[in-house]
N, C-alpha and C. Protein backbone atom coordinates (compact mmCIF):
# COMPACT_ATOMS: atom_id res chain seq x y z
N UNK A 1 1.41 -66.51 91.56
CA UNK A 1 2.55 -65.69 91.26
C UNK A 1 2.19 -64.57 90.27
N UNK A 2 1.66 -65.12 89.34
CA UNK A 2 0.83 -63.76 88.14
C UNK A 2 -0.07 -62.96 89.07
N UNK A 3 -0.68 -63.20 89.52
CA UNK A 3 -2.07 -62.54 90.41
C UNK A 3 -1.47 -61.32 91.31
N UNK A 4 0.27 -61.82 91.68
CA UNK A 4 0.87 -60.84 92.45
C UNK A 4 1.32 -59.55 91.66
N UNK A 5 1.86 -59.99 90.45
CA UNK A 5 2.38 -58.98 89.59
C UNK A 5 1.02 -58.27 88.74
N UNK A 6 0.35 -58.42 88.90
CA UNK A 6 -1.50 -57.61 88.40
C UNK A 6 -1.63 -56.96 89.66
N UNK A 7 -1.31 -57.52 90.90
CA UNK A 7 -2.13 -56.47 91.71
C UNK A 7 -1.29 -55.57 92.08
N UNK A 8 0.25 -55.50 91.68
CA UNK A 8 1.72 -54.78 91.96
C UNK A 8 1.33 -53.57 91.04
N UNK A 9 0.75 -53.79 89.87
CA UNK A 9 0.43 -53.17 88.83
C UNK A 9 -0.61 -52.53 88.60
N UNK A 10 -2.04 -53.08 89.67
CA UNK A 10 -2.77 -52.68 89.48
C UNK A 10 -2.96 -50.78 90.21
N UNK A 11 -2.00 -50.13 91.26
CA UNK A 11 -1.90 -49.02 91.92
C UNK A 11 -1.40 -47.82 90.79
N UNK A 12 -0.21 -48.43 90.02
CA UNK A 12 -0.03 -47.50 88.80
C UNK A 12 -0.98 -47.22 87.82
N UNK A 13 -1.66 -48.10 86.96
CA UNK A 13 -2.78 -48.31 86.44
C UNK A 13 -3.46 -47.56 87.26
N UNK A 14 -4.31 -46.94 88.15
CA UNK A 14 -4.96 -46.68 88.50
C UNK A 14 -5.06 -45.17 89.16
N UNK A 15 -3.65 -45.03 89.42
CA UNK A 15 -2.67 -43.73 89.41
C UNK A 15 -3.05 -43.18 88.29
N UNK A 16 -2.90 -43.94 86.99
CA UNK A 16 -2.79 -42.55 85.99
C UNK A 16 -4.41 -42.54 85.08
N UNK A 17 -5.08 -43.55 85.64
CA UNK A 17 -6.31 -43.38 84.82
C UNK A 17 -7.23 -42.15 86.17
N UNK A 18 -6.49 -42.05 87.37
CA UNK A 18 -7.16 -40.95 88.06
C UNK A 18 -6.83 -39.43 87.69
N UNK A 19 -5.71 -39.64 87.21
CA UNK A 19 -5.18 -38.63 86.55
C UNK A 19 -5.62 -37.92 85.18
N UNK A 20 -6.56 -38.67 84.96
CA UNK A 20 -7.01 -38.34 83.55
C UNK A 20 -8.91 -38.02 83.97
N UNK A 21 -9.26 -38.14 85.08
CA UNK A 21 -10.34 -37.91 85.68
C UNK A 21 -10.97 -36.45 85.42
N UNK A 22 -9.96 -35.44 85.66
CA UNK A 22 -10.50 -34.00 85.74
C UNK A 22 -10.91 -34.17 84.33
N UNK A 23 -10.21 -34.49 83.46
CA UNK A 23 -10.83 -34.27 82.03
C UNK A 23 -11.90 -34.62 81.30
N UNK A 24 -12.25 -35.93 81.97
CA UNK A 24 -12.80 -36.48 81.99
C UNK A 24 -14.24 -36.06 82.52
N UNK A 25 -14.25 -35.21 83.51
CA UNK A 25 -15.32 -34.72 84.41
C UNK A 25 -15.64 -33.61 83.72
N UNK A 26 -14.80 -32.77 83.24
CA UNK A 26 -15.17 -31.16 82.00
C UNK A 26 -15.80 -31.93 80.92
N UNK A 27 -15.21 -32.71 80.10
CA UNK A 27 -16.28 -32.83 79.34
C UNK A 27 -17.12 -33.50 79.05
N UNK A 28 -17.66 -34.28 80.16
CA UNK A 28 -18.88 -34.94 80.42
C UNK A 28 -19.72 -33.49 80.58
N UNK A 29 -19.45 -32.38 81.90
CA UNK A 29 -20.15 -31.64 82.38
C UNK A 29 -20.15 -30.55 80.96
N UNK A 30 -19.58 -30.39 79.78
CA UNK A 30 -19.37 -29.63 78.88
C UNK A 30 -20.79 -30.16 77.77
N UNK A 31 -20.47 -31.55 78.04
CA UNK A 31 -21.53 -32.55 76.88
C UNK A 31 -22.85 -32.12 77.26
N UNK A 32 -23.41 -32.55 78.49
CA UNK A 32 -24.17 -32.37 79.88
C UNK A 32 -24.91 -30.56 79.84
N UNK A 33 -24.28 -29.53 79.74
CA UNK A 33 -24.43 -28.49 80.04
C UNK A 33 -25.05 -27.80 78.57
N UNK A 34 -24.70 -28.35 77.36
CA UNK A 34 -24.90 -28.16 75.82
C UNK A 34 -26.11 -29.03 75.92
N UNK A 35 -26.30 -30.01 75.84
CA UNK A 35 -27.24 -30.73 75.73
C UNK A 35 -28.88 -29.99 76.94
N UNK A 36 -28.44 -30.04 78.08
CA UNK A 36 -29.27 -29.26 79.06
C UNK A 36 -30.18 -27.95 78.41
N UNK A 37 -29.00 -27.23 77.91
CA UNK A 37 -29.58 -25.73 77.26
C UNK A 37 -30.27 -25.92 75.91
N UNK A 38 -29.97 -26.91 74.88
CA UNK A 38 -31.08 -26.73 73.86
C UNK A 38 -32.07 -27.55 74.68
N UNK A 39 -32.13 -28.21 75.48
CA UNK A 39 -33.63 -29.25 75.59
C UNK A 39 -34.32 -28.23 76.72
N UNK A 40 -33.77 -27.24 77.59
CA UNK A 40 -34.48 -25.73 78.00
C UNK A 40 -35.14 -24.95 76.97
N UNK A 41 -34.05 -24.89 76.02
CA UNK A 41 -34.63 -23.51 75.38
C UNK A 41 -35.25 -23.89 74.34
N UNK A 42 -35.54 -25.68 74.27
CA UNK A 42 -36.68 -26.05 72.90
C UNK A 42 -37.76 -26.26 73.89
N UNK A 43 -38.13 -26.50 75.26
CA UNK A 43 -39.12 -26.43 76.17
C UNK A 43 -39.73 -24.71 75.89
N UNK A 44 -38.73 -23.84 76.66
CA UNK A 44 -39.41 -22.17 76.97
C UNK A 44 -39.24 -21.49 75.88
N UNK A 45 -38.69 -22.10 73.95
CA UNK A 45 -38.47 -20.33 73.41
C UNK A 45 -39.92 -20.90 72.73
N UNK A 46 -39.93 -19.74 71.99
CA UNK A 46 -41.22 -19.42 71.39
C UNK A 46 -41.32 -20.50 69.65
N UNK A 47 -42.88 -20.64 69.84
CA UNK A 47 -42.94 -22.21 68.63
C UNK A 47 -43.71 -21.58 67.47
N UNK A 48 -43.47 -20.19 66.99
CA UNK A 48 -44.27 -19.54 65.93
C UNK A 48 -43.57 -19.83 64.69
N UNK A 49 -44.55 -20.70 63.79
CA UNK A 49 -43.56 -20.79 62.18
C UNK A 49 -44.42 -20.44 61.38
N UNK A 50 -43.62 -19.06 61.38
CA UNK A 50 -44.66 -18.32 59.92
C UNK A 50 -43.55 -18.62 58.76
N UNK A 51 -43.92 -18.12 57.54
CA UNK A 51 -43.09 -18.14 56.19
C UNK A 51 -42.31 -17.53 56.22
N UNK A 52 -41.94 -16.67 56.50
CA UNK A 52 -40.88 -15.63 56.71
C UNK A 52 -39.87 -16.82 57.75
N UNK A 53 -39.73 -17.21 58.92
CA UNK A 53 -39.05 -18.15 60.11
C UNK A 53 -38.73 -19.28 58.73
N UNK A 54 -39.43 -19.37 58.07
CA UNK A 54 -39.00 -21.15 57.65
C UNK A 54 -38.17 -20.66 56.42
N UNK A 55 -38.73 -19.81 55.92
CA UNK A 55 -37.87 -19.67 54.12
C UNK A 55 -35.55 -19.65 54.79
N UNK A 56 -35.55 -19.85 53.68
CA UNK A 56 -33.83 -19.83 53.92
C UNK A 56 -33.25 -18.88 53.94
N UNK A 57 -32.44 -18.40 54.78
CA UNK A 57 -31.91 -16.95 54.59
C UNK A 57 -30.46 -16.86 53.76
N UNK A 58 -31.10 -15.73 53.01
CA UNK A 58 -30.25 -14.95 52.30
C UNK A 58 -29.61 -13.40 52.36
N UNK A 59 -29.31 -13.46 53.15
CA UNK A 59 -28.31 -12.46 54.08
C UNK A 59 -29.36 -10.79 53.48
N UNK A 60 -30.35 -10.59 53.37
CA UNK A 60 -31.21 -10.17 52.94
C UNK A 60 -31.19 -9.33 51.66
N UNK A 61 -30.36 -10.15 50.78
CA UNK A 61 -29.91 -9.84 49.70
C UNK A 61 -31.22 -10.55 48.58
N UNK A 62 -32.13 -10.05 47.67
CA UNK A 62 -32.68 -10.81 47.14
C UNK A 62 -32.31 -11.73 45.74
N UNK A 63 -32.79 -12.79 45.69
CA UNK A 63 -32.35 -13.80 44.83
C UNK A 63 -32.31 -13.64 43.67
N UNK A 64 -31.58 -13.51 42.80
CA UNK A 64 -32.19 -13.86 41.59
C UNK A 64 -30.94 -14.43 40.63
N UNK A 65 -31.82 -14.89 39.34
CA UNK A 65 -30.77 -15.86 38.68
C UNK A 65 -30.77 -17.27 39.10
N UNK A 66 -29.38 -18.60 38.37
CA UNK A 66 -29.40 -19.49 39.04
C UNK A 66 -28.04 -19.67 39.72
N UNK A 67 -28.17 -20.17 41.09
CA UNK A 67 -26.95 -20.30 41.87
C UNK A 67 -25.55 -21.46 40.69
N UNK A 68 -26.19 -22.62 40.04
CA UNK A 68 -25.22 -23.17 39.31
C UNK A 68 -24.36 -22.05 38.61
N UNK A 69 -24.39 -21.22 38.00
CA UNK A 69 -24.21 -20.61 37.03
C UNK A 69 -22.38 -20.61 37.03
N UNK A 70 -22.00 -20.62 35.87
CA UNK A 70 -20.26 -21.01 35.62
C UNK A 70 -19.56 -19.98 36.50
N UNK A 71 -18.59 -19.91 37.04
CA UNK A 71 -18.03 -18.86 37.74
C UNK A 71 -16.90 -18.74 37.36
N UNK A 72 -15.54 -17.83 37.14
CA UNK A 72 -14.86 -17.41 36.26
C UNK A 72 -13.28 -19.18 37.91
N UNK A 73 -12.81 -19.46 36.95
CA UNK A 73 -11.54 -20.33 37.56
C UNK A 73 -10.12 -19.39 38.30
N UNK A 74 -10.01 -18.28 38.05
CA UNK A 74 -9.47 -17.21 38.41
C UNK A 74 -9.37 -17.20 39.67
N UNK A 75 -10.54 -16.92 40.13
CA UNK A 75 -10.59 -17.05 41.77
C UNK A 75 -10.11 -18.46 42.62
N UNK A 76 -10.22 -18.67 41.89
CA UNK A 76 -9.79 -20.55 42.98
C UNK A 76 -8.41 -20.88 42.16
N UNK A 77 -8.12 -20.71 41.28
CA UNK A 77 -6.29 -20.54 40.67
C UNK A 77 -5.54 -19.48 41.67
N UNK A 78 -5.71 -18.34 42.24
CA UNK A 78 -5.27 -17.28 42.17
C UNK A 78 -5.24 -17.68 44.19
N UNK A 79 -6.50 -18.33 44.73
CA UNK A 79 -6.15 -19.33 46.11
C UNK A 79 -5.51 -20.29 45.93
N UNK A 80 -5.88 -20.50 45.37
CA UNK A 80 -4.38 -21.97 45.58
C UNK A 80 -3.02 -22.05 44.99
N UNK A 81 -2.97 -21.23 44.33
CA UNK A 81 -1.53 -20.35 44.21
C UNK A 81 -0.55 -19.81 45.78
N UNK A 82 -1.76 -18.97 46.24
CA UNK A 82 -1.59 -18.30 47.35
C UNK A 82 -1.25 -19.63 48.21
N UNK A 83 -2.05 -20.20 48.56
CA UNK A 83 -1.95 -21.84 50.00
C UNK A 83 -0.83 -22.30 49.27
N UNK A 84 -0.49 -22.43 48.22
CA UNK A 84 0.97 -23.35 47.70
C UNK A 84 2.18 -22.56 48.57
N UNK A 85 2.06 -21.23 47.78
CA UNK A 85 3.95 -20.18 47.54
C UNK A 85 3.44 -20.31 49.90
N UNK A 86 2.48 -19.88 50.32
CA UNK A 86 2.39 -19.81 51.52
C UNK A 86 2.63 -20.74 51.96
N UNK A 87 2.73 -21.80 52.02
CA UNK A 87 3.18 -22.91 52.74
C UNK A 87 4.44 -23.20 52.42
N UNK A 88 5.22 -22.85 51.19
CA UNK A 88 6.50 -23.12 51.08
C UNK A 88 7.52 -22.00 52.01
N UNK A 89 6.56 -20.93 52.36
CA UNK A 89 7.00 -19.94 53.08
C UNK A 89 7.51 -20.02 54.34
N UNK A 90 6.26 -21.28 54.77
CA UNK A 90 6.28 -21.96 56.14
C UNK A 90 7.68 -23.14 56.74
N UNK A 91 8.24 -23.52 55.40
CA UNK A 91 9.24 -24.38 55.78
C UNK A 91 10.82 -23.65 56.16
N UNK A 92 10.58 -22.18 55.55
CA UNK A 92 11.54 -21.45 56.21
C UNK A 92 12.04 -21.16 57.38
N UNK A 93 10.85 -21.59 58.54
CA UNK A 93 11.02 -21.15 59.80
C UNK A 93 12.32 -22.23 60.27
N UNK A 94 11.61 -23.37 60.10
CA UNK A 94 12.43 -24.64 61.01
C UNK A 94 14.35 -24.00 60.57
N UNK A 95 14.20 -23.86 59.39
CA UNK A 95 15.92 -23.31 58.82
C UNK A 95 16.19 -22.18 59.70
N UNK A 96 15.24 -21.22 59.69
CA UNK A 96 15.61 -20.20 60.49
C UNK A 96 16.25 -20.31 62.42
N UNK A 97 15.57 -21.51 62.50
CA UNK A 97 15.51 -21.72 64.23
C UNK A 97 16.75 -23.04 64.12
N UNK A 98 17.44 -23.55 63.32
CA UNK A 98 18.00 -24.18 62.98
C UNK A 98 19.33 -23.42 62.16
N UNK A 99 19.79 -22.54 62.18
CA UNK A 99 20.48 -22.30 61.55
C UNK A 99 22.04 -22.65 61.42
N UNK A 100 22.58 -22.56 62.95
CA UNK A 100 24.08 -22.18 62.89
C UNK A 100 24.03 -24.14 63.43
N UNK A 101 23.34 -25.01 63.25
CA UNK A 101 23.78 -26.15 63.90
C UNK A 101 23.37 -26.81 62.44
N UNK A 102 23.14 -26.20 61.07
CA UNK A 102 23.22 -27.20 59.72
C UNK A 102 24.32 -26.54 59.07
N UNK A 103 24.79 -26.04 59.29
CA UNK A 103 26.02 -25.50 58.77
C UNK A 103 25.98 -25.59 57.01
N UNK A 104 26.91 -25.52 56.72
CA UNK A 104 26.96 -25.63 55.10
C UNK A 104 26.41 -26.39 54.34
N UNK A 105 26.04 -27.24 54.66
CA UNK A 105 24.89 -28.58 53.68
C UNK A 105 23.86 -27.85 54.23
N UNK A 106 23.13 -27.66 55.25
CA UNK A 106 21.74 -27.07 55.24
C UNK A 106 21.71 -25.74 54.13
N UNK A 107 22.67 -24.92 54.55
CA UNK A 107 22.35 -23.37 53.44
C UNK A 107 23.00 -23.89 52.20
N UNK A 108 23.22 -25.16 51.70
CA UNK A 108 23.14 -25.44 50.38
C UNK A 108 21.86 -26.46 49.96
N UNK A 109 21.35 -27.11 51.00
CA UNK A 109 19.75 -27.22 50.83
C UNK A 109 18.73 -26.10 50.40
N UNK A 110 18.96 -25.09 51.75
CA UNK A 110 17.81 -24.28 51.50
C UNK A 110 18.40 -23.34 50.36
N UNK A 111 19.19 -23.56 49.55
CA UNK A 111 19.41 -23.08 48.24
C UNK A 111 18.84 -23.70 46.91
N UNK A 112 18.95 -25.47 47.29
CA UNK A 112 18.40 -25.65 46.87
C UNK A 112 16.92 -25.97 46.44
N UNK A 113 15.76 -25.08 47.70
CA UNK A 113 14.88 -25.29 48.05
C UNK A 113 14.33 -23.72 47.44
N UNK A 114 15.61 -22.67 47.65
CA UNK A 114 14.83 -21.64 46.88
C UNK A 114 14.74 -21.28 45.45
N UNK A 115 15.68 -22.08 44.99
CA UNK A 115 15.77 -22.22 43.59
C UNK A 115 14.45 -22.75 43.01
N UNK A 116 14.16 -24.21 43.83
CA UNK A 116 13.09 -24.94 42.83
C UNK A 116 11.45 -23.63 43.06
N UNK A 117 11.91 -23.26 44.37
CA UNK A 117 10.81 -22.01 44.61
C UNK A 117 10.71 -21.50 43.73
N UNK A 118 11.98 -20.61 43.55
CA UNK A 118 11.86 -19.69 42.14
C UNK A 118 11.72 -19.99 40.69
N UNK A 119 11.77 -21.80 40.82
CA UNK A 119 11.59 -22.19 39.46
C UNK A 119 10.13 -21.90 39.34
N UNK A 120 9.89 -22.45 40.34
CA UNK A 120 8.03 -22.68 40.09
C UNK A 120 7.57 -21.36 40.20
N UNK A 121 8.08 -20.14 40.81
CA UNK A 121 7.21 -18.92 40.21
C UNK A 121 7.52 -18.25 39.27
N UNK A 122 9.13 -18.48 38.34
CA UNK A 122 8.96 -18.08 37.25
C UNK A 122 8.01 -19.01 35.98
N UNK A 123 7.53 -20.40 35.99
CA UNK A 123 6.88 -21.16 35.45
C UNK A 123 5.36 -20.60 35.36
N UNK A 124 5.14 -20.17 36.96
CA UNK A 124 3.66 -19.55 36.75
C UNK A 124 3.59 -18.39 35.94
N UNK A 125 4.50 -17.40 36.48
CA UNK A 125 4.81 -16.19 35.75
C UNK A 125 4.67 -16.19 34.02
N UNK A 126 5.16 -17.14 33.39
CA UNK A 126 5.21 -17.80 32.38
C UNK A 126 3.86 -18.01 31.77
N UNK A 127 3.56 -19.11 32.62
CA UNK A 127 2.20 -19.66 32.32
C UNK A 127 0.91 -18.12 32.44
N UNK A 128 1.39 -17.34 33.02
CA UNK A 128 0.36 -15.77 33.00
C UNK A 128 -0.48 -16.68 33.99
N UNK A 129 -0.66 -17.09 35.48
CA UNK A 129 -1.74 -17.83 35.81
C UNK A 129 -2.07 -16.75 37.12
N UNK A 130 -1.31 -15.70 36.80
CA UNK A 130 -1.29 -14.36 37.69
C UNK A 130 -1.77 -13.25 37.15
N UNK A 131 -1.87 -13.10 35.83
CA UNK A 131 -3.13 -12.32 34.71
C UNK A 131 -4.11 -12.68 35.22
N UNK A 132 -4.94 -11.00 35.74
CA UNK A 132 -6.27 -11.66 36.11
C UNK A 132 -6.99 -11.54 34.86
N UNK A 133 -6.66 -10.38 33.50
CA UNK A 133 -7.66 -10.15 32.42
C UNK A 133 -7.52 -11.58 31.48
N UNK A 134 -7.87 -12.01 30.89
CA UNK A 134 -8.07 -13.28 29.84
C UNK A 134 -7.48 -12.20 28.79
């Protein structure tokens, strides 16, 4: 009686794992076709390692100094400032495409959503974390 309901089952099952075949076949032949071309082109390109091929490139800018060296916090305050206020920017849309079906509690949300906004950029403002001079 079980054996009947597995093999009732087994045509759907098998329906949709064929269905998933084409994809299945791209990126095998994607894996397949990447793999093919470096093991060609480490057979036919050329095997010359002079000093110049091996040293590390530096966009042919020459080196000097040490790469540790302190770098001013400005720059990475002044991005992630930016990725913060920008992403709060981003929650505007859904309100926007949403509008006339939140009716009055939503536009007293997103009031209260631009407020705490504006709290937090008058706080930075405050804090000077938008002064680029020290």
């Amino acid at each position: 009686m079980l054996s009947n309901h597995i093999l009732a089952a087994a045509p759907v099952a098998v329906q949709h794992a064929t269905s998933y075949l084409p994809i299945a076949l791209q990126i095998i032949f994607a894996i397949g076709f990447v793999a093919l071309m470096i093991f060609v082109s480490s057979l036919l390109g050329p095997k010359r390692k002079t000093s110049d091929k091996l040293a590390n490139f530096t966009s042919g800018i020459p080196t000097h100094g040490n790469a540790r060296q302190p770098m001013a916090i400005k720059y990475f305050l002044i991005a992630i400032l930016f990725v913060l206020f920008d992403v709060e920017v981003i929650f505007f849309y859904p309100y926007a495409v949403n509008f006339k079906s939140l009716s009055w509690t939503g536009f007293y949300e997103i009031l209260l959503f631009v407020g705490l906004f504006l709290i937090g950029f008058v706080y930075i403002i405050k804090k000077r974390a938008l002064k680029w001079e020290d």
